[in-house]
C-alpha atoms as a PDB file:
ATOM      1  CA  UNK A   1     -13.685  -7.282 -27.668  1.00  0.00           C
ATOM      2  CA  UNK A   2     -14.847  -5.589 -24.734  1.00  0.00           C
ATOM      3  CA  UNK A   3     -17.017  -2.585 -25.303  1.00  0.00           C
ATOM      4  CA  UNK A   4     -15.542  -0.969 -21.672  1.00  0.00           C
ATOM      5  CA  UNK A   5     -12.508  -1.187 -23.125  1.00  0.00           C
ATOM      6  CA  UNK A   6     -12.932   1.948 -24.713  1.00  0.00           C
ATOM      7  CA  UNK A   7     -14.318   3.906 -22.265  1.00  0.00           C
ATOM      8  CA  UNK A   8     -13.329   8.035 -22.104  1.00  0.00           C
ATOM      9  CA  UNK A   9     -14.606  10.499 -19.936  1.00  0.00           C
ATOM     10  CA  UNK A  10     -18.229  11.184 -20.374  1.00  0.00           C
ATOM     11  CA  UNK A  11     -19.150   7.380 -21.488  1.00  0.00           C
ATOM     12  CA  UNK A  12     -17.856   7.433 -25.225  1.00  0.00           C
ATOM     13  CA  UNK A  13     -16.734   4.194 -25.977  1.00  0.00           C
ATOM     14  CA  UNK A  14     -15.718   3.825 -29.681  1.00  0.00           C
ATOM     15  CA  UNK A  15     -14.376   0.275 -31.422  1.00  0.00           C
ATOM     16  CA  UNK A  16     -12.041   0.844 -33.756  1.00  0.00           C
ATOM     17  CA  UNK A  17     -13.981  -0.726 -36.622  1.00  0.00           C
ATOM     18  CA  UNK A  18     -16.397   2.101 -36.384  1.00  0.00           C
ATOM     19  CA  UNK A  19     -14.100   4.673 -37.032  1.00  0.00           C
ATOM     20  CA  UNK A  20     -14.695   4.824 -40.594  1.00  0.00           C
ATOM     21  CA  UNK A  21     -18.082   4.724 -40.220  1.00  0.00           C
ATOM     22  CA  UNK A  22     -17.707   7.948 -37.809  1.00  0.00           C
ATOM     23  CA  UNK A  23     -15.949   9.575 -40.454  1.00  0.00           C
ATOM     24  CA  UNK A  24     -18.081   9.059 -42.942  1.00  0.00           C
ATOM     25  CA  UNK A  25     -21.016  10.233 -40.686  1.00  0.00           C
ATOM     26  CA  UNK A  26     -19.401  13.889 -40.031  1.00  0.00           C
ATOM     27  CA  UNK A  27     -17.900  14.207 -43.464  1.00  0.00           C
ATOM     28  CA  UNK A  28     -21.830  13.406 -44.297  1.00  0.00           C
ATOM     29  CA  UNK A  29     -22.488  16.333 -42.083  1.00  0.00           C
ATOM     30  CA  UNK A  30     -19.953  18.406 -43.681  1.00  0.00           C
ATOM     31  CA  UNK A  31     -21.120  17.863 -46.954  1.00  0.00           C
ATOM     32  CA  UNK A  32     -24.859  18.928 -45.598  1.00  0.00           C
ATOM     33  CA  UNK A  33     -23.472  21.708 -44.287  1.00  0.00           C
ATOM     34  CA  UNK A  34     -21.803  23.154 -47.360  1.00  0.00           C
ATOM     35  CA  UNK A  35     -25.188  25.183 -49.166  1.00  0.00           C
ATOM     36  CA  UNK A  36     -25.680  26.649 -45.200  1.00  0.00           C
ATOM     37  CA  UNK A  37     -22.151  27.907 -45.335  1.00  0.00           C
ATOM     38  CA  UNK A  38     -22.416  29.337 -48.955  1.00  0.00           C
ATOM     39  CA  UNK A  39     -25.399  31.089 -47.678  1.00  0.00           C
ATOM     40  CA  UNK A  40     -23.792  32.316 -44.581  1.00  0.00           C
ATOM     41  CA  UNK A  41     -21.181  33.945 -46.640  1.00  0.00           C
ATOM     42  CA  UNK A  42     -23.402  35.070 -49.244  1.00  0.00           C
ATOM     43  CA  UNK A  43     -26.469  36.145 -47.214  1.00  0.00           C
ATOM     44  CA  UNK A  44     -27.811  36.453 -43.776  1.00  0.00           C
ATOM     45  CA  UNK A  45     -28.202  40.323 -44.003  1.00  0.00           C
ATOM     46  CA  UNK A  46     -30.889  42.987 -45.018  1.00  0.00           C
ATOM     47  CA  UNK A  47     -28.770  45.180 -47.198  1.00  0.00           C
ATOM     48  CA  UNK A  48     -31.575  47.964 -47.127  1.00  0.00           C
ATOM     49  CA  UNK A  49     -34.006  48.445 -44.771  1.00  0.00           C
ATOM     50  CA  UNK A  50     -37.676  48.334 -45.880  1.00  0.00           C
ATOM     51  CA  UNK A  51     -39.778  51.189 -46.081  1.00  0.00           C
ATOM     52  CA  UNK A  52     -36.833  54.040 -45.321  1.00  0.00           C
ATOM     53  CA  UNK A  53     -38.243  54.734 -41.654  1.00  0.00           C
ATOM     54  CA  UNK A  54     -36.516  54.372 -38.566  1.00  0.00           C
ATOM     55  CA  UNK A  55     -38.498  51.155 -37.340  1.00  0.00           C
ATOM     56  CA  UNK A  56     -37.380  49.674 -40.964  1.00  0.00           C
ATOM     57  CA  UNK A  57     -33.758  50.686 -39.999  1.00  0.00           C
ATOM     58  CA  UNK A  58     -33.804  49.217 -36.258  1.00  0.00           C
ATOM     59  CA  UNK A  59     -34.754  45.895 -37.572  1.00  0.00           C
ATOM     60  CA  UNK A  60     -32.621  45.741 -40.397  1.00  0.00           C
ATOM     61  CA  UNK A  61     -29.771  46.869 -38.261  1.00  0.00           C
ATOM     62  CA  UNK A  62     -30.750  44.229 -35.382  1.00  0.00           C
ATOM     63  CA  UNK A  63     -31.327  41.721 -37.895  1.00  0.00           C
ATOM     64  CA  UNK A  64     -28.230  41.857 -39.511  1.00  0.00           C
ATOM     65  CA  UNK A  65     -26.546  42.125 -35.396  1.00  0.00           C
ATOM     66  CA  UNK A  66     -27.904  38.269 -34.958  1.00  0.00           C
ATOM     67  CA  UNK A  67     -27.338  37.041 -38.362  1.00  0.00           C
ATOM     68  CA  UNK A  68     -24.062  37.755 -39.605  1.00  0.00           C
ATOM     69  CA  UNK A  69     -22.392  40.876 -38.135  1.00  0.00           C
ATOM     70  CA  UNK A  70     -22.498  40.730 -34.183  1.00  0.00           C
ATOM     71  CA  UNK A  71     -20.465  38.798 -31.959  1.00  0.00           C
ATOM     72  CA  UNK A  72     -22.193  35.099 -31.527  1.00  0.00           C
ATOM     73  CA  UNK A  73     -24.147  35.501 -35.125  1.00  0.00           C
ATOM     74  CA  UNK A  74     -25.776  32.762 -37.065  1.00  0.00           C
ATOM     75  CA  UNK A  75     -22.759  33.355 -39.361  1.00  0.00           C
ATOM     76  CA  UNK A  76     -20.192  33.173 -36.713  1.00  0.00           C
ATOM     77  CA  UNK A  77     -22.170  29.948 -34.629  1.00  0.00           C
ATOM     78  CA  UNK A  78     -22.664  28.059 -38.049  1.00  0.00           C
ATOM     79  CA  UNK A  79     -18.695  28.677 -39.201  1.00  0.00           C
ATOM     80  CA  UNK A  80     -17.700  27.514 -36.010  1.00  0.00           C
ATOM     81  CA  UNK A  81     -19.574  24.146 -36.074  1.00  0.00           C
ATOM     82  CA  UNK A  82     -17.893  23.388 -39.945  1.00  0.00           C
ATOM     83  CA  UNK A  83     -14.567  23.957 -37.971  1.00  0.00           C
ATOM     84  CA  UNK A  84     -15.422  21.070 -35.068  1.00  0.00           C
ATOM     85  CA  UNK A  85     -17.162  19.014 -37.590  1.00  0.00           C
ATOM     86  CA  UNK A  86     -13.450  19.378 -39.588  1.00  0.00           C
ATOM     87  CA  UNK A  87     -11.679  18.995 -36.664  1.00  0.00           C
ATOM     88  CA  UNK A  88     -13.598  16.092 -35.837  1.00  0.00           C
ATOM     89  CA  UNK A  89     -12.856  14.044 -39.087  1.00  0.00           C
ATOM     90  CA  UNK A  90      -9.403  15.299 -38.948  1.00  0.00           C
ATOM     91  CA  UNK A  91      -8.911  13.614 -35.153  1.00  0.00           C
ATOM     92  CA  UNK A  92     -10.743  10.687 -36.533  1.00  0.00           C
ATOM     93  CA  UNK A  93      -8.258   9.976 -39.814  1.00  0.00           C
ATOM     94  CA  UNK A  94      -5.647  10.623 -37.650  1.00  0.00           C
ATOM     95  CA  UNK A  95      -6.818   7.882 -35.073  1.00  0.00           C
ATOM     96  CA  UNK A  96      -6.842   5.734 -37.805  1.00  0.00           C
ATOM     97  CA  UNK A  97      -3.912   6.502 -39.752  1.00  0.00           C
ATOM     98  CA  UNK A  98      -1.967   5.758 -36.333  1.00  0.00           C
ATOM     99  CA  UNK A  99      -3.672   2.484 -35.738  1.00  0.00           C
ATOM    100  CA  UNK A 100      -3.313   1.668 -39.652  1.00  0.00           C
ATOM    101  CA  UNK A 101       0.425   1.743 -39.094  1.00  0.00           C
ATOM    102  CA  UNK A 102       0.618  -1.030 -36.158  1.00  0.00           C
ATOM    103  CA  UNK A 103       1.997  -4.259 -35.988  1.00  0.00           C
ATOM    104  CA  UNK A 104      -1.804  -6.388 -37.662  1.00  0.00           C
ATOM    105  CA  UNK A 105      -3.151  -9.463 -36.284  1.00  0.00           C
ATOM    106  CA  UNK A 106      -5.854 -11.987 -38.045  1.00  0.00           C
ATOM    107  CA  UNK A 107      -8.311  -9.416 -39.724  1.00  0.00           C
ATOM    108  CA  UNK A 108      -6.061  -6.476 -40.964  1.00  0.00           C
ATOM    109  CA  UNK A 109      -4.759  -3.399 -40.174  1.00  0.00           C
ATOM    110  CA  UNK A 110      -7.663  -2.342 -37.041  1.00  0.00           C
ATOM    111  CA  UNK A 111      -6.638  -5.883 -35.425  1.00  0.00           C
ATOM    112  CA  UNK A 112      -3.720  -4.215 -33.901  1.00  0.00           C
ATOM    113  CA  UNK A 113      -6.195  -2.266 -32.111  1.00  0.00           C
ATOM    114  CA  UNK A 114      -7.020  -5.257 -30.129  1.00  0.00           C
ATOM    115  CA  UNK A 115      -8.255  -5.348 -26.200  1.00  0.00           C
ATOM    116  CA  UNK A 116      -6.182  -4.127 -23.802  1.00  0.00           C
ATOM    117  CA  UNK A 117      -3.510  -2.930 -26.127  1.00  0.00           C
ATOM    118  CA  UNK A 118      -2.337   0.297 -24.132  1.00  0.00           C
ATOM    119  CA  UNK A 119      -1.506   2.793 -26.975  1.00  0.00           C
ATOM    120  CA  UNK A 120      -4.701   2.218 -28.254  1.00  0.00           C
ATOM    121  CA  UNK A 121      -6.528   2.994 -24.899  1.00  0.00           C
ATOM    122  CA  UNK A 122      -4.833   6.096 -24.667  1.00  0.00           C
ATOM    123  CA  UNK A 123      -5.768   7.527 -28.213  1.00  0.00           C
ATOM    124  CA  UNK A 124      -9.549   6.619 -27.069  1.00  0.00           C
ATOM    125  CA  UNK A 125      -9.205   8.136 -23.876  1.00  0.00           C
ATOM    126  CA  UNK A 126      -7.865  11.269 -25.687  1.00  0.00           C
ATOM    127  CA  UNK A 127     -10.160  11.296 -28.502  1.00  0.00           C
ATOM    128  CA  UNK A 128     -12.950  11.065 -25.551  1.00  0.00           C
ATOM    129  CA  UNK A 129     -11.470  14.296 -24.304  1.00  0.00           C
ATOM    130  CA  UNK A 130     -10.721  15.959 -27.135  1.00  0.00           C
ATOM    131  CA  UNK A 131     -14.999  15.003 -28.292  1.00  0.00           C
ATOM    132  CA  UNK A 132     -15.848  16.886 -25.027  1.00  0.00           C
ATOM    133  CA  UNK A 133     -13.477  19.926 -25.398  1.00  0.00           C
ATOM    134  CA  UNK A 134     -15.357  20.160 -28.573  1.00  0.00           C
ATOM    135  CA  UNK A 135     -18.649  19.958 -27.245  1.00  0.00           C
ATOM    136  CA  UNK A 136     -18.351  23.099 -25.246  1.00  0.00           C
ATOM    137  CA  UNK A 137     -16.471  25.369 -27.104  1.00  0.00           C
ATOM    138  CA  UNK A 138     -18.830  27.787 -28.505  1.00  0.00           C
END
């Protein structure tokens, strides 16, 4: 099969025979991510400030600002990457849930992917754009 084949926006090329491999990668991810996001829910703030003086009260208030209460927090950033990362093996099952339900050629139910095939460009060229959409929303 030819690797251009694939090709999206950007450079991504992706054979359909990796795509559960890709998904298992980000679900990976996901799974990482899952004591981060307890602790972002849990923690991230000063609930008291140190020693009772004002200093003690700036930094707890600023602290708490970049980690979990102001606009653009850890919190916020680290909640937003779970949702790509979801979003991400969402597209991806989807991908392969449509290509699971073509017509299959020698080697299974990916085989209807095969070269050229002009449904399956397009949902590469759209997961290619979708991938970059991704990459720069905050």
């Amino acid at each position: 099969m030819d690797p251009t084949a694939n090709a999206a926006p950007g450079g991504l090329r992706l054979q359909p025979n990796m795509i559960p491999r890709l998904t298992r990668v980000y679900q990976e991810a996901l799974d990482q991510l899952a004591p981060v996001l307890a602790d972002a829910k849990d923690g991230y703030r000063i609930d008291q400030d140190a020693m009772g003086d004002a200093a003690s009260t700036r930094f707890q208030t600023a602290f708490n600002q970049y980690a979990s209460d102001g606009a653009g927090s850890v919190r916020e950033q680290v909640t937003a990457f779970e949702r790509r990362l979801r979003a991400t093996v969402d597209k991806l099952a989807a991908i392969q849930r449509d290509g699971a339900d073509r017509p299959t050629v020698a080697g299974g139910p990916m085989a209807g992917f095969g070269a050229g095939e002009p449904a399956r460009d397009r949902d590469m060229t759209r997961f290619g754009r979708w991938i970059e959409t991704q990459e720069q929303t905050p």
